[in-house]
Each structure stands twice: as C-alpha cells, then as structure tokens.
Protein backbone atom coordinates (compact mmCIF):
# COMPACT_ATOMS: atom_id res chain seq x y z
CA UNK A 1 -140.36 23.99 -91.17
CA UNK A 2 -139.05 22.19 -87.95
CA UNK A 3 -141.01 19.07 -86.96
CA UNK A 4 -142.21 20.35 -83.56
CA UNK A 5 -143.33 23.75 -84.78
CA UNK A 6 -145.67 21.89 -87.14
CA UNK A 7 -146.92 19.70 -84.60
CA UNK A 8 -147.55 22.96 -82.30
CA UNK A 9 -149.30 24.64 -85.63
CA UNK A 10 -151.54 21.46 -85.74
CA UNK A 11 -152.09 21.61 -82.27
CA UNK A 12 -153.44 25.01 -82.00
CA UNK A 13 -155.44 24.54 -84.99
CA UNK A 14 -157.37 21.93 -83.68
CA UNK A 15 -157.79 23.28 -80.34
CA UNK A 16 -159.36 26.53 -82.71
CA UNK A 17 -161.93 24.60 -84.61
CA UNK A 18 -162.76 22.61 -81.61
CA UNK A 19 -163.23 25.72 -79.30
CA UNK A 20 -165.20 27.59 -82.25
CA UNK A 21 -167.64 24.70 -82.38
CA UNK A 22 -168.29 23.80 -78.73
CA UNK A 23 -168.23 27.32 -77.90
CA UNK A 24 -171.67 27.66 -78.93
CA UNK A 25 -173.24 24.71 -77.58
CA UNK A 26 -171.63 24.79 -74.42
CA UNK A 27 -173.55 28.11 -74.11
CA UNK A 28 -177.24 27.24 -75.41
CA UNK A 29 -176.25 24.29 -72.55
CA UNK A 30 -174.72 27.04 -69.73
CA UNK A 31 -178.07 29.46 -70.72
CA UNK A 32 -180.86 26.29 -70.56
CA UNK A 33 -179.66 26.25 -67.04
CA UNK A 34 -180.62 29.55 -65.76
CA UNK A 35 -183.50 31.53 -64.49
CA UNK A 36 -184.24 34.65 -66.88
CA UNK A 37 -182.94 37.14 -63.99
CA UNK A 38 -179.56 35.34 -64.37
CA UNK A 39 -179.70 34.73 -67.75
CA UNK A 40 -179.96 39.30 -68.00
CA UNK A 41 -177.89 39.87 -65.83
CA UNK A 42 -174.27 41.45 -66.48
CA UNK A 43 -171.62 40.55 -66.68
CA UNK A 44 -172.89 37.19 -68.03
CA UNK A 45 -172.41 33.98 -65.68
CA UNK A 46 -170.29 32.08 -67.82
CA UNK A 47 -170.84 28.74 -65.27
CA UNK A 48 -174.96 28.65 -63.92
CA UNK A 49 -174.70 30.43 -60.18
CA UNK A 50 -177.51 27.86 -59.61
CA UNK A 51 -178.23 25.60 -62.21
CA UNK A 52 -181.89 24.20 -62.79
CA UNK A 53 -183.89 22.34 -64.85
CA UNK A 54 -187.14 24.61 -64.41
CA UNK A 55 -186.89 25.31 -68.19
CA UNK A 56 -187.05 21.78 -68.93
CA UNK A 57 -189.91 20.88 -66.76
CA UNK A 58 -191.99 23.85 -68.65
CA UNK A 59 -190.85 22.70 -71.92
CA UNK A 60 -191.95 19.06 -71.20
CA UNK A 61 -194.83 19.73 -69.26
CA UNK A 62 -195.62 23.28 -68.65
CA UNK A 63 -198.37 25.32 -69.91
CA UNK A 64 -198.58 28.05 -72.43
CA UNK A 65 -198.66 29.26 -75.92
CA UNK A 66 -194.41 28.15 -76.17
CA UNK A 67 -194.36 25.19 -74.36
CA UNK A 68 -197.12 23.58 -76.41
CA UNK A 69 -195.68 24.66 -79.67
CA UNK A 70 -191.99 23.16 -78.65
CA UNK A 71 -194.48 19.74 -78.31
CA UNK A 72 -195.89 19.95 -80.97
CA UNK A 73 -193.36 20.58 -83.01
CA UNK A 74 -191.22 17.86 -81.43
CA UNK A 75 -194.21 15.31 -82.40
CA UNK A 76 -194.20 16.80 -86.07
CA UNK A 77 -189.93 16.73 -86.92
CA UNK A 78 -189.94 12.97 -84.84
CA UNK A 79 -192.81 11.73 -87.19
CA UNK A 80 -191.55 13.79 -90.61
CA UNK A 81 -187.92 12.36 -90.09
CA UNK A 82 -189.17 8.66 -88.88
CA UNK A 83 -191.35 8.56 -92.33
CA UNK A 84 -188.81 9.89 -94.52
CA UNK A 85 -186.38 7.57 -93.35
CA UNK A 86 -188.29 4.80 -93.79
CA UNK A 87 -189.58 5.35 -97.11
CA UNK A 88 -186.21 6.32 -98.49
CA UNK A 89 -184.55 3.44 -97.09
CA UNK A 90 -186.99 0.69 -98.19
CA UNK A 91 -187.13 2.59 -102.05
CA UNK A 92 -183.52 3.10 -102.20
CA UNK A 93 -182.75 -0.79 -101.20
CA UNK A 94 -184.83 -1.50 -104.47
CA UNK A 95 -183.29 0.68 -106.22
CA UNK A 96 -179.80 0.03 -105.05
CA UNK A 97 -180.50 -4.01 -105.62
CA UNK A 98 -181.87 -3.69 -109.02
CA UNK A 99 -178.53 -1.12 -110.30
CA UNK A 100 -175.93 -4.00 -108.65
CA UNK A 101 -177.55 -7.06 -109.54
CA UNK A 102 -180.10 -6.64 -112.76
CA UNK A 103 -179.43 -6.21 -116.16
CA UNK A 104 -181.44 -3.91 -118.13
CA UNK A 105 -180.91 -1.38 -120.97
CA UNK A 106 -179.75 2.09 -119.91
CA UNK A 107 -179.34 0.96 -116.38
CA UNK A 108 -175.35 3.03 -116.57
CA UNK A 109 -176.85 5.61 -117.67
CA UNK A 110 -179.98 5.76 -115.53
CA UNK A 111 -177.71 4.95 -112.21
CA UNK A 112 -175.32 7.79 -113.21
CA UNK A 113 -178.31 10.42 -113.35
CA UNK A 114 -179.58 9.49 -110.07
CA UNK A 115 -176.43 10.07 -108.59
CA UNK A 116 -175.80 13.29 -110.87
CA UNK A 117 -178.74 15.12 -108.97
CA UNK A 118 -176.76 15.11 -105.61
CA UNK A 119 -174.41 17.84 -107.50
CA UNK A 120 -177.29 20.27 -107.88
CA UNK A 121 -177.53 22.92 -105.15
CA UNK A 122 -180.66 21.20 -103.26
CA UNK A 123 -182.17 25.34 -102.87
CA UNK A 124 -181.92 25.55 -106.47
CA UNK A 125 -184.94 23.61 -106.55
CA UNK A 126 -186.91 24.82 -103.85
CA UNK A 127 -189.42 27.13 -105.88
CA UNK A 128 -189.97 24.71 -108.10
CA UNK A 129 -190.93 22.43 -105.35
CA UNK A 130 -192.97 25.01 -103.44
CA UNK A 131 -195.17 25.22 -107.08
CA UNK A 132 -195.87 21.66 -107.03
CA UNK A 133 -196.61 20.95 -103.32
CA UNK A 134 -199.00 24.17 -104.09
CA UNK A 135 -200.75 22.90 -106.75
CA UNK A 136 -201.42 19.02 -106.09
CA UNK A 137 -202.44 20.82 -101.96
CA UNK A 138 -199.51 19.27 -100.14
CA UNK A 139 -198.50 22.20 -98.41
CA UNK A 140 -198.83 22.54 -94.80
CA UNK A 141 -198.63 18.71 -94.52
CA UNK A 142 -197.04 15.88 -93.29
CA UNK A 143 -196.91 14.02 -96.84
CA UNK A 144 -195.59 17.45 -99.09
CA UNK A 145 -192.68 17.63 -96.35
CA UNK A 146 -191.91 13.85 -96.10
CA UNK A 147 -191.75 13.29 -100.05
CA UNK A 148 -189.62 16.93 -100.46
CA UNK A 149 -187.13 14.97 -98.08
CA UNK A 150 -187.13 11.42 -99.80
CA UNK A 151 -186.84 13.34 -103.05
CA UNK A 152 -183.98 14.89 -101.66
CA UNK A 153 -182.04 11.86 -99.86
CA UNK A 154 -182.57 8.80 -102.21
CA UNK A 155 -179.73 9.75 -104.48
CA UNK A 156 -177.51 9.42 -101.69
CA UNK A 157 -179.10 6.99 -99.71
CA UNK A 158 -179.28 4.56 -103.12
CA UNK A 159 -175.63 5.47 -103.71
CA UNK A 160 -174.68 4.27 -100.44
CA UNK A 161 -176.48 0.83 -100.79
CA UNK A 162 -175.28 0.23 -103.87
CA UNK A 163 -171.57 0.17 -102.54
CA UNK A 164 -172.60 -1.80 -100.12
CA UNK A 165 -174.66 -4.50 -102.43
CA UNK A 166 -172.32 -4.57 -105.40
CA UNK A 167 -169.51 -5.73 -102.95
CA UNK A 168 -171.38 -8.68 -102.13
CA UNK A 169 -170.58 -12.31 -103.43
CA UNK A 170 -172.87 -13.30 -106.31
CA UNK A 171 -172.14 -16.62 -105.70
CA UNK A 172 -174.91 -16.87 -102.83
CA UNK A 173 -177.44 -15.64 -104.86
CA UNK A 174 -176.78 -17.74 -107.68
CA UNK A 175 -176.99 -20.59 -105.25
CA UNK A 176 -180.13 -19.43 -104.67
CA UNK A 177 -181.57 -19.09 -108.01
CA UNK A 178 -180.16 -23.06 -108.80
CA UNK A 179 -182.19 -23.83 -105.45
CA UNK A 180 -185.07 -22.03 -107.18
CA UNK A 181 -185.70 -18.81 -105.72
CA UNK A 182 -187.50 -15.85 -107.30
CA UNK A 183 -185.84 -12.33 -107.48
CA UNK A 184 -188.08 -10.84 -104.25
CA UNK A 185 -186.87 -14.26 -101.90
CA UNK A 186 -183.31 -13.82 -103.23
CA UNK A 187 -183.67 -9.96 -102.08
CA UNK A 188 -185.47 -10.59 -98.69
CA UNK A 189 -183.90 -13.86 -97.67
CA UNK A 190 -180.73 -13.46 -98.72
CA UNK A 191 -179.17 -10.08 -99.72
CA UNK A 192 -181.20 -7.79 -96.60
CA UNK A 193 -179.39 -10.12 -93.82
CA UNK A 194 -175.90 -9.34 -95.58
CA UNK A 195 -176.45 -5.89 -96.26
CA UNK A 196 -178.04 -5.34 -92.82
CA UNK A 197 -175.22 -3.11 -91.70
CA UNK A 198 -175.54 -0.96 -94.86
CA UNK A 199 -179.18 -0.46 -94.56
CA UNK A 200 -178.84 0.24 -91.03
CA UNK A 201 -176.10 2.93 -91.49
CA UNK A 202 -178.01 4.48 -94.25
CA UNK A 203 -181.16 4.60 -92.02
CA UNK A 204 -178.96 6.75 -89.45
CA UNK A 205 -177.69 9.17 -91.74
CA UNK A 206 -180.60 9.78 -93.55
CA UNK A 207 -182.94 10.21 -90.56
CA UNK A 208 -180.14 12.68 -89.09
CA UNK A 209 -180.40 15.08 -92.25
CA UNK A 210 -183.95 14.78 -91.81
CA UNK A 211 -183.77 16.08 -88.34
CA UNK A 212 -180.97 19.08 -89.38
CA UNK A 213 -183.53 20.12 -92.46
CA UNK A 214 -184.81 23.93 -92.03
CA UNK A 215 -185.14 25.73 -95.50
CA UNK A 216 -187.64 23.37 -96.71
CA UNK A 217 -189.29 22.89 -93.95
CA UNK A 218 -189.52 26.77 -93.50
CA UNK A 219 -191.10 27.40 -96.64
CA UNK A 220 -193.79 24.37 -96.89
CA UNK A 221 -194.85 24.61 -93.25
CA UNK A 222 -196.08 27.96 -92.07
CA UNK A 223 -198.87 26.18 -89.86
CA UNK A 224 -197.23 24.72 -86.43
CA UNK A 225 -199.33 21.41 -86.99
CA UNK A 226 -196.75 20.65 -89.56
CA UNK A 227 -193.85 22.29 -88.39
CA UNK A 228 -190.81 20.84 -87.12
CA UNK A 229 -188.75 21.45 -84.22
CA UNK A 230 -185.70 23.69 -86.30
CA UNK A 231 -188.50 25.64 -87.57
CA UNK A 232 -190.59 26.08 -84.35
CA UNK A 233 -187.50 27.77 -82.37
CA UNK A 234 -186.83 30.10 -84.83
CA UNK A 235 -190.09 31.46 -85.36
CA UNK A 236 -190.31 31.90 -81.50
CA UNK A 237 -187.51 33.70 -81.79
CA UNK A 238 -188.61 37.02 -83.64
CA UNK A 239 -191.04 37.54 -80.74
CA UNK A 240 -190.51 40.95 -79.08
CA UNK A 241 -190.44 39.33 -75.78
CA UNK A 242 -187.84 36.42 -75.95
CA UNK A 243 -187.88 33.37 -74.00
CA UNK A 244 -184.00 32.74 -74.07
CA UNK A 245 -184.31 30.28 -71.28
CA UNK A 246 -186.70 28.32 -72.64
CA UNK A 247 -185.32 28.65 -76.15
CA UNK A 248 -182.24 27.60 -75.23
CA UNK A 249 -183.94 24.34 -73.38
CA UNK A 250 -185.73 23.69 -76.74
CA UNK A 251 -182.65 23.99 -78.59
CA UNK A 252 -180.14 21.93 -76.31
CA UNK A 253 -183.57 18.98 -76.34
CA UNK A 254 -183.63 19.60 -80.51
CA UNK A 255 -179.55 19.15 -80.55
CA UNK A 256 -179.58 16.05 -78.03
CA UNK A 257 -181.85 13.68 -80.47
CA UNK A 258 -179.03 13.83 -83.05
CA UNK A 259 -176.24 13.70 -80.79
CA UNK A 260 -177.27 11.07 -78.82
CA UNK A 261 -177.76 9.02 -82.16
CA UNK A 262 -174.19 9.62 -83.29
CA UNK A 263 -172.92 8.90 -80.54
CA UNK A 264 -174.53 5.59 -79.24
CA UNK A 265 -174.68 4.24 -83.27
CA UNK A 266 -171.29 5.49 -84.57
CA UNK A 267 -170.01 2.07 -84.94
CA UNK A 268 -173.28 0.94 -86.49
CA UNK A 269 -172.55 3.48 -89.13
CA UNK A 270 -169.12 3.19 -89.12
CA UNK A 271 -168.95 -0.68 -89.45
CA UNK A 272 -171.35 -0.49 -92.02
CA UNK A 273 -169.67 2.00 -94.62
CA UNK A 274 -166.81 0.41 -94.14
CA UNK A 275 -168.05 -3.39 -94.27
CA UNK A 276 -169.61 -2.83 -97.63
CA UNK A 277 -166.04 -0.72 -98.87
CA UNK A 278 -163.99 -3.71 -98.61
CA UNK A 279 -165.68 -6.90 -98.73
C-alpha cells in the first residue's frame, strides 16, 4: 500500500475515534447550556441559541429535592475517593518498600500473588463483597465503600511503587544504615523524598479510578448519604420527569474534577512513571 494512502487511512482513523469520543461530551456540554424549552425543542440546537449557566447556579445553590442530592453526592464521591487514595497510597508504599528492599521467605511468591489479583475480572467478586460488607454492617457507608476501593487498587497501586522503588540506588540507604538509621528513618527520610514523584503519580491515578467507580458503588450504596456522584445521576435519571438540563450540568461538573486533574498533573504523572522506569 502507497505511503500517502496509509497516512490518509491513519488520518481518518484518528479523526473517527476522536469525533466518537468528543461527540458525546461536547453534547452533555452544548445541553448544560440550555433552558429545558430549548433543550425539547426540534430540530435540536446543535450550538446553545442562548447559552446560560442557570443550570449551574441551581445545581450549586438552588433548592430542591435534585439539587441537594447532586451536593450531597458531590460531598460523598470527593470524601470516598480522597480516603481511598490516601489509604491505598500510604499501605501500598509499605508494601511496595518492604517487596524491593527486604528479604524475607516467600516474599516472590507473595509479591507475584498480589499482583496476580489485578487479572481477575474486579465484578467477579462483587457478590462476594456485597456478603461481607452485609454481614460485618458496612453497607450504606463511607468505610464498606472506601475499603471495597483500596481492596481493589493496592495491587496496582503497590505494583507501580515497586517499579519505582526497586530502581532506586541502594547505595544511599546503605549509607544510611552505616550512619545508623533504623528501617522506618531509612523509609521516611530517605526513600519518600526520592520516590516522591512515584507516590505522587500513583496518588493521581488511583484517586481518578476512584472517582470513575459505579458498579460498586451502585450496589453498596442505595442510601444518597453514601452515594457518590456517578451513582446519584443515574438514579435521577429513571425519574419519569427528567431534568436533562440539570443532569447534564451534574454530569459536565462530575466529568470536569477528573479532567481538570489530568490535565493540570499530566506531567506529574508522566514524569513520575517514567522517572522510576529508567533510573
């Protein structure tokens, strides 16, 4: 096949995946921006005759039975996510220090299960789950949700950091040790500054597949106290009466969070893959 015509095949298939996936947010974005009469009319206004932010305003401080359940539900994913990431991160650098760095028996073998459970379809084990959070009375709260999701991300999270920490030179923490430093002051005075980038990158990632979660969240939270924001709009959405302007404001405010991370932290995330890769 000529050169060109595979640069034109290229071409048009990224222009196709791009399209397919901006498509769809440039509309919740186009629809967020109009009243309800424009949003029914027909044909559809594919550009907002008169954009506004009146759907905004409602969601963020409005009254009603919606707008208070798109706050509340905004306060429950921010602090479900924020908790989750934390714990994972600060579990998985132990974990991630002690597998580079200590010697102990079955510590192969015990490394390579940990990171054998991110091969499992994560719904396989969502019953099973549900049945535990039932019994010990974690459903419908903040702690069944948060430890579902550090169960879920550690694997990866400890895989990351231990990338990162293996690829570090021994030799300072040996230095250490001769200056007469215990294990913890090695760890928190020595090996956290280097491996800042790596915990900082795995902080991002994890706390953005926090925020994408729905399944789990859907099953273990059918109160709105504990619900997140995923959740919240699709409930509101089998209503007979639908809100699609304000839905569409609650969805373009529960995809900005994410995006807005990505974007302003790429290079934190980036750098920090990368930096622990090839030192």
């Amino acid at each position: 096949m000529p050169t060109s015509r595979r640069h034109w095949i290229r071409t048009i298939g990224i222009a196709f995946i791009v399209l397919w996936s901006l498509v769809p947010l440039y509309w919740t974005l186009n629809t967020s921006l109009q009243t309800d009469s424009q949003i029914s009319a027909k044909p559809s206004h594919y550009v907002p005759p008169t954009p506004t932010l009146h759907n905004y305003r409602a969601l963020l401080s409005g009254a009603g039975e919606i707008p208070d359940t798109i706050r509340q539900s905004s306060i429950n994913i921010s602090i479900e996510c924020a908790a989750a990431t934390i714990i994972t991160v600060v579990l998985a650098t132990l974990a991630a220090y002690a597998f580079a760095r200590m010697k102990f028996r079955g510590r192969q073998l015990l490394f390579y299960a940990v990171l054998a459970t991110m091969a499992f379809p994560a719904y396989t084990t969502l019953i099973p789950l549900y049945r535990i959070m039932s019994v010990f009375g974690l459903v419908n709260t903040y702690t069944g949700i948060v430890l579902v999701y550090v169960s879920g991300f550690l694997p990866l999270a400890t895989w990351i950091l231990h990338s990162y920490m293996i690829s570090l030179p021994i030799a300072i923490e040996e230095a250490g040790q001769v200056d007469g430093a215990g294990r913890m002051q090695i760890l928190w005075r020595i090996v956290l500054p280097l491996a800042w980038p790596g915990i900082v990158s795995t902080a991002i990632i994890t706390f953005l597949f926090a925020w994408a979660q729905f399944l789990f969240p859907l099953v273990l939270s059918s109160d709105i106290s504990t619900q997140p924001l995923t959740v919240a709009i699709a409930a509101l959405q089998g209503r007979h009466v639908v809100p699609f302007g304000l839905l569409n404001a609650a969805g373009v405010l529960a995809l900005a969070v994410p995006a807005v991370i990505a974007v302003a932290l790429n290079r934190f995330i980036v750098n920090g893959l990368l930096s622990g890769s090839v030192k």
